[in-house]
N, C-alpha and C. Protein backbone atom coordinates (compact mmCIF):
# COMPACT_ATOMS: atom_id res chain seq x y z
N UNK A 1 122.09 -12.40 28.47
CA UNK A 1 121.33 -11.79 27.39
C UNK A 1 121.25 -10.28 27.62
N UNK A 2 121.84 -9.38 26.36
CA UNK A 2 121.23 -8.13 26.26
C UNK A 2 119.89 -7.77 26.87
N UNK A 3 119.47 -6.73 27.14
CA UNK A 3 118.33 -5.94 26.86
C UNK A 3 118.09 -4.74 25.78
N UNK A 4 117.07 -4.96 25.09
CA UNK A 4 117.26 -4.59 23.73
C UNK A 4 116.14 -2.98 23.76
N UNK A 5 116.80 -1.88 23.21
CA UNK A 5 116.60 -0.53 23.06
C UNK A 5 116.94 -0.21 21.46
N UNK A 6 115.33 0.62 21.26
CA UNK A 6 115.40 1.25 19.92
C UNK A 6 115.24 3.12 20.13
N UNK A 7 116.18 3.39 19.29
CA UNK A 7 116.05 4.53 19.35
C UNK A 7 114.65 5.28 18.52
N UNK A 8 114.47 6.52 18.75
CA UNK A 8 113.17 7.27 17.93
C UNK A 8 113.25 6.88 16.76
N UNK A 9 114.66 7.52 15.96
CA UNK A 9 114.73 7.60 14.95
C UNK A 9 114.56 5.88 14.04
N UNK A 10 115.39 5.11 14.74
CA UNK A 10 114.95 3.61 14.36
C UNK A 10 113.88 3.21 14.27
N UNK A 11 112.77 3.47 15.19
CA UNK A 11 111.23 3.36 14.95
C UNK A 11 110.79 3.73 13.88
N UNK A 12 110.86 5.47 13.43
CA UNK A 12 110.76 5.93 12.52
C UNK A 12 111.08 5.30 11.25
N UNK A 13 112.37 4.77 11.35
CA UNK A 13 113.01 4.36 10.10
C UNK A 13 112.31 2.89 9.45
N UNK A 14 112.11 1.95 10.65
CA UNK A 14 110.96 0.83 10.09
C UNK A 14 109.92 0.53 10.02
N UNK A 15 109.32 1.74 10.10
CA UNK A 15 107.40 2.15 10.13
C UNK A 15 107.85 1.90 8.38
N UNK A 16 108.86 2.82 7.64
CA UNK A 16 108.67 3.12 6.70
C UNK A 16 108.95 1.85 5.78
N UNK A 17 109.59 0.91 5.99
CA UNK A 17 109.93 -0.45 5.33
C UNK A 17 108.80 -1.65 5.27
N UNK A 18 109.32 -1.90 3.97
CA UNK A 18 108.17 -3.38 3.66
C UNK A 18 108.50 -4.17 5.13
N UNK A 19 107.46 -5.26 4.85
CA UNK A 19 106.89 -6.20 6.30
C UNK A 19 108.31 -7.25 5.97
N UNK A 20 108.68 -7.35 4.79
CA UNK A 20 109.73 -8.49 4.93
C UNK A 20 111.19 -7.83 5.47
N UNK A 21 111.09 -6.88 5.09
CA UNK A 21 112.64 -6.10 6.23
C UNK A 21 112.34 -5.88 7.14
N UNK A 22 111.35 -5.31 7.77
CA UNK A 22 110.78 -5.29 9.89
C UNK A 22 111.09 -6.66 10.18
N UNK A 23 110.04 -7.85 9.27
CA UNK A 23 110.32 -9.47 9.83
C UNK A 23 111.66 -9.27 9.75
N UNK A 24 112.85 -9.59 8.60
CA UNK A 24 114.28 -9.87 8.72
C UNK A 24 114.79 -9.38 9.95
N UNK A 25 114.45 -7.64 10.21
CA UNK A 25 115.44 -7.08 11.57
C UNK A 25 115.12 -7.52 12.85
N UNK A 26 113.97 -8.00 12.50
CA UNK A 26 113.65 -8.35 13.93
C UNK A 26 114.18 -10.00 14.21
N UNK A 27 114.36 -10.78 13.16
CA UNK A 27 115.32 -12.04 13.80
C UNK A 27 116.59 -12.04 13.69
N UNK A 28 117.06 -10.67 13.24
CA UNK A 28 118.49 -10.36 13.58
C UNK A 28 118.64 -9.70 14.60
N UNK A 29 117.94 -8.89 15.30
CA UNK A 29 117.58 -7.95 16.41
C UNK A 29 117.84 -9.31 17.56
N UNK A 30 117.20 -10.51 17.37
CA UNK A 30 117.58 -11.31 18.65
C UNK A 30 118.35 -11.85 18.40
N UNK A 31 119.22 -12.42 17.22
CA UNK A 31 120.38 -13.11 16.93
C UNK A 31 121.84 -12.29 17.84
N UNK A 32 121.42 -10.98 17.45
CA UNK A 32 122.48 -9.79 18.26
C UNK A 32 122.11 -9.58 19.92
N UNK A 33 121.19 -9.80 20.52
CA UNK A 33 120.88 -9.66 22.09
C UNK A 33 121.36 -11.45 22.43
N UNK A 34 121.83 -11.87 21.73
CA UNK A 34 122.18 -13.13 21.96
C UNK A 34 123.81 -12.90 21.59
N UNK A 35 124.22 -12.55 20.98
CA UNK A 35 126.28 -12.17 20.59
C UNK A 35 125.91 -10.53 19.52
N UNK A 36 126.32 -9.74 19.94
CA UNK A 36 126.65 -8.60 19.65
C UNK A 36 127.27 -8.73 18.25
N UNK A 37 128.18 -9.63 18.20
CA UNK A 37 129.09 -9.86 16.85
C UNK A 37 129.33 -11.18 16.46
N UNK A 38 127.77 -11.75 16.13
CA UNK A 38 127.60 -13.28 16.01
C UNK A 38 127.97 -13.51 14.42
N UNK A 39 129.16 -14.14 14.60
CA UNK A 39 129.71 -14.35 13.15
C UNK A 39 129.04 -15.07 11.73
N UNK A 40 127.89 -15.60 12.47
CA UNK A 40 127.15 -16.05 10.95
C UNK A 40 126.49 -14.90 10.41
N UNK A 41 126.57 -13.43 10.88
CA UNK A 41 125.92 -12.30 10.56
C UNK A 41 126.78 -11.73 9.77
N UNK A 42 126.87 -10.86 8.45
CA UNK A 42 127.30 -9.76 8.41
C UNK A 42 127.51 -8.63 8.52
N UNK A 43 128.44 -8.60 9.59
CA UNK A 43 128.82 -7.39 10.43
C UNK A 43 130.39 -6.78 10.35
N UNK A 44 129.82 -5.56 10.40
CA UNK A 44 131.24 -4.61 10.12
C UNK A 44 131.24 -3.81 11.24
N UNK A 45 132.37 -2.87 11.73
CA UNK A 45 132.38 -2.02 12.50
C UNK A 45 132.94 -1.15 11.77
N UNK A 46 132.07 0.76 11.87
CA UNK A 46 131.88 1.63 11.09
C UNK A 46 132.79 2.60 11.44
N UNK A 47 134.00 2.87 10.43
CA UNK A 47 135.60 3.36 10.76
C UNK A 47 134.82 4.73 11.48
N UNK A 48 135.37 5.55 12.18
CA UNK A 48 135.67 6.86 13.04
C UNK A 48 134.65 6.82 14.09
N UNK A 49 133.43 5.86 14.58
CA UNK A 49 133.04 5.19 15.41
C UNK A 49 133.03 4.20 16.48
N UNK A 50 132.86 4.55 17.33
CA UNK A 50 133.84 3.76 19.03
C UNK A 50 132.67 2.96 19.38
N UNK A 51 132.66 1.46 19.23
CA UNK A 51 131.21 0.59 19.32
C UNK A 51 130.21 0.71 18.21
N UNK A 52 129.68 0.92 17.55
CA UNK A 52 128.95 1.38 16.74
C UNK A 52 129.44 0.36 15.11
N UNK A 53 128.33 -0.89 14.94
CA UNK A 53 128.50 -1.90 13.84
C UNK A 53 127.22 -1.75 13.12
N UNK A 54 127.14 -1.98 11.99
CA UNK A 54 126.21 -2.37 11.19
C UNK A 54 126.03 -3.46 10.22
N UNK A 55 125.03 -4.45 10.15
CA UNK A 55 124.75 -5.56 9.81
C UNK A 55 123.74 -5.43 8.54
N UNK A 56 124.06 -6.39 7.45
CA UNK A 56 123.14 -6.74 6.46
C UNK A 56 122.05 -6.93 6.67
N UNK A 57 120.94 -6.49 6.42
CA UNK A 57 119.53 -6.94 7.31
C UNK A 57 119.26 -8.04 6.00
N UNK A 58 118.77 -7.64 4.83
CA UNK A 58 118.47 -8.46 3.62
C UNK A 58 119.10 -7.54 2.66
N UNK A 59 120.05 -8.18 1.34
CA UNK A 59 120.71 -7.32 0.34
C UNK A 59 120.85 -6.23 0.73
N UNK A 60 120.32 -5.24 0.15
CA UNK A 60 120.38 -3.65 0.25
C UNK A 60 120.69 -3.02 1.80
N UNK A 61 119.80 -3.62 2.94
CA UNK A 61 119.27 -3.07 3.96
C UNK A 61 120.26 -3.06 4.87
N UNK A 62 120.75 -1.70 5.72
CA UNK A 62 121.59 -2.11 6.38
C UNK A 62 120.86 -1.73 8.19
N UNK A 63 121.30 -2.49 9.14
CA UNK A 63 120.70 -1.69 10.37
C UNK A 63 121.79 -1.39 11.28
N UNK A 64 122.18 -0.48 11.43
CA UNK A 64 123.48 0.22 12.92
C UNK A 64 122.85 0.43 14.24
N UNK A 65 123.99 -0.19 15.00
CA UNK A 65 123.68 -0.24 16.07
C UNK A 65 124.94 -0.15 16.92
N UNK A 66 124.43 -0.56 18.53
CA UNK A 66 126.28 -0.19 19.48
C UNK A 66 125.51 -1.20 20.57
N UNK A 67 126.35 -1.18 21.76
CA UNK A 67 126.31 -2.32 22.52
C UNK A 67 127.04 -2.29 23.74
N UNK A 68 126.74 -2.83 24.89
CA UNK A 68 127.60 -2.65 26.00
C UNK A 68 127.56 -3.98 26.77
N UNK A 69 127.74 -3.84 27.79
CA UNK A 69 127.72 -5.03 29.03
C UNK A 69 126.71 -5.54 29.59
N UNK A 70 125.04 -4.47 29.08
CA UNK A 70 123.95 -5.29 29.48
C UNK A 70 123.13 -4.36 28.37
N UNK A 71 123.32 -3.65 27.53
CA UNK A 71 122.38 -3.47 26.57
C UNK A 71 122.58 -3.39 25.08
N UNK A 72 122.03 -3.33 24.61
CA UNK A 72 122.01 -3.28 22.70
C UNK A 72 120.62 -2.24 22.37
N UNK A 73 121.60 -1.03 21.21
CA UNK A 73 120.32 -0.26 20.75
C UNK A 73 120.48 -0.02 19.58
N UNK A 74 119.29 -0.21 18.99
CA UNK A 74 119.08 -0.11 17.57
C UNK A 74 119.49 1.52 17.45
N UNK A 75 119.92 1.77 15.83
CA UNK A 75 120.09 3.36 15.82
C UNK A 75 119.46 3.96 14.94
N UNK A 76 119.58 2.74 13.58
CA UNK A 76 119.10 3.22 12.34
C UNK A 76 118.79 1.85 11.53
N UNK A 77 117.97 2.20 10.68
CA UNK A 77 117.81 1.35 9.37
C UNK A 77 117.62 1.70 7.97
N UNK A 78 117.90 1.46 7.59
CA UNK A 78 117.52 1.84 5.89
C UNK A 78 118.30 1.29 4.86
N UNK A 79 118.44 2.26 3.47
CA UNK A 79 118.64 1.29 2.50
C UNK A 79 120.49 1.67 2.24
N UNK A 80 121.52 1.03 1.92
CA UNK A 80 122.48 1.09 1.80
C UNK A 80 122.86 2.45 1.32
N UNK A 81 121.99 3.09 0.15
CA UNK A 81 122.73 4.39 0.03
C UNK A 81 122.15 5.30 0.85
N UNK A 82 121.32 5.11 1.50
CA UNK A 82 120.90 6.50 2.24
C UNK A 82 120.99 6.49 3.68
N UNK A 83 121.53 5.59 4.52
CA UNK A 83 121.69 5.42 5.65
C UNK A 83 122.55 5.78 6.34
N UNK A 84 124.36 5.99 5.36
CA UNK A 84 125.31 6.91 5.55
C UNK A 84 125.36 8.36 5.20
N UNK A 85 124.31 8.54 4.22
CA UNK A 85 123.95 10.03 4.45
C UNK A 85 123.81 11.02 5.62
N UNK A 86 123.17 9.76 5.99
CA UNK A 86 122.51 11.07 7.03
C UNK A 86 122.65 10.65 8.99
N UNK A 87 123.55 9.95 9.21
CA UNK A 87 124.35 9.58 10.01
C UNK A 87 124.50 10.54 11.20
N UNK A 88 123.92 10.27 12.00
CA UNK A 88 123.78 11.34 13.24
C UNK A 88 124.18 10.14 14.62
N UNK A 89 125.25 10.21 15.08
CA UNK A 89 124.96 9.40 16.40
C UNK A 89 126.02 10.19 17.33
């Protein structure tokens, strides 16, 4: 099993979301510390990025993240159009 790390900005990002997208990320948050790229998820890996996937949280919501040999960290969350905006990693 992963050990699971959120970045600032990820905190930030789900203070600001309804209680039913925090609940959703957070039982996808352990679905992923359990397989990184657990195929009943939808998950993509984000072209000109080395590790770095993002998953459907509910419709709209997307959450990015990266992953290694003993950890997983959240990066970002938000809503499909504004989450590639502003893309800092």
């Amino acid at each position: 099993m992963l050990e699971l790390f959120k970045t600032v900005r990820f905190s930030r990002d789900i203070k600001k979301l309804p209680v039913e997208i925090q609940q959703k990320s957070y039982e996808i948050s352990l679905k992923l510390i359990e397989n990184p790229l657990d195929r009943t998820l939808n998950i993509k890996h984000l072209t000109g990025f080395k590790k770095v996937y993002r998953v459907v949280v509910l419709s709209d919501f997307r959450l990015i993240y990266t992953y290694d040999e003993t950890s997983l960290t959240l990066l970002r969350i938000a809503h499909r159009k504004e989450i590639y905006k502003s893309l800092e990693i």
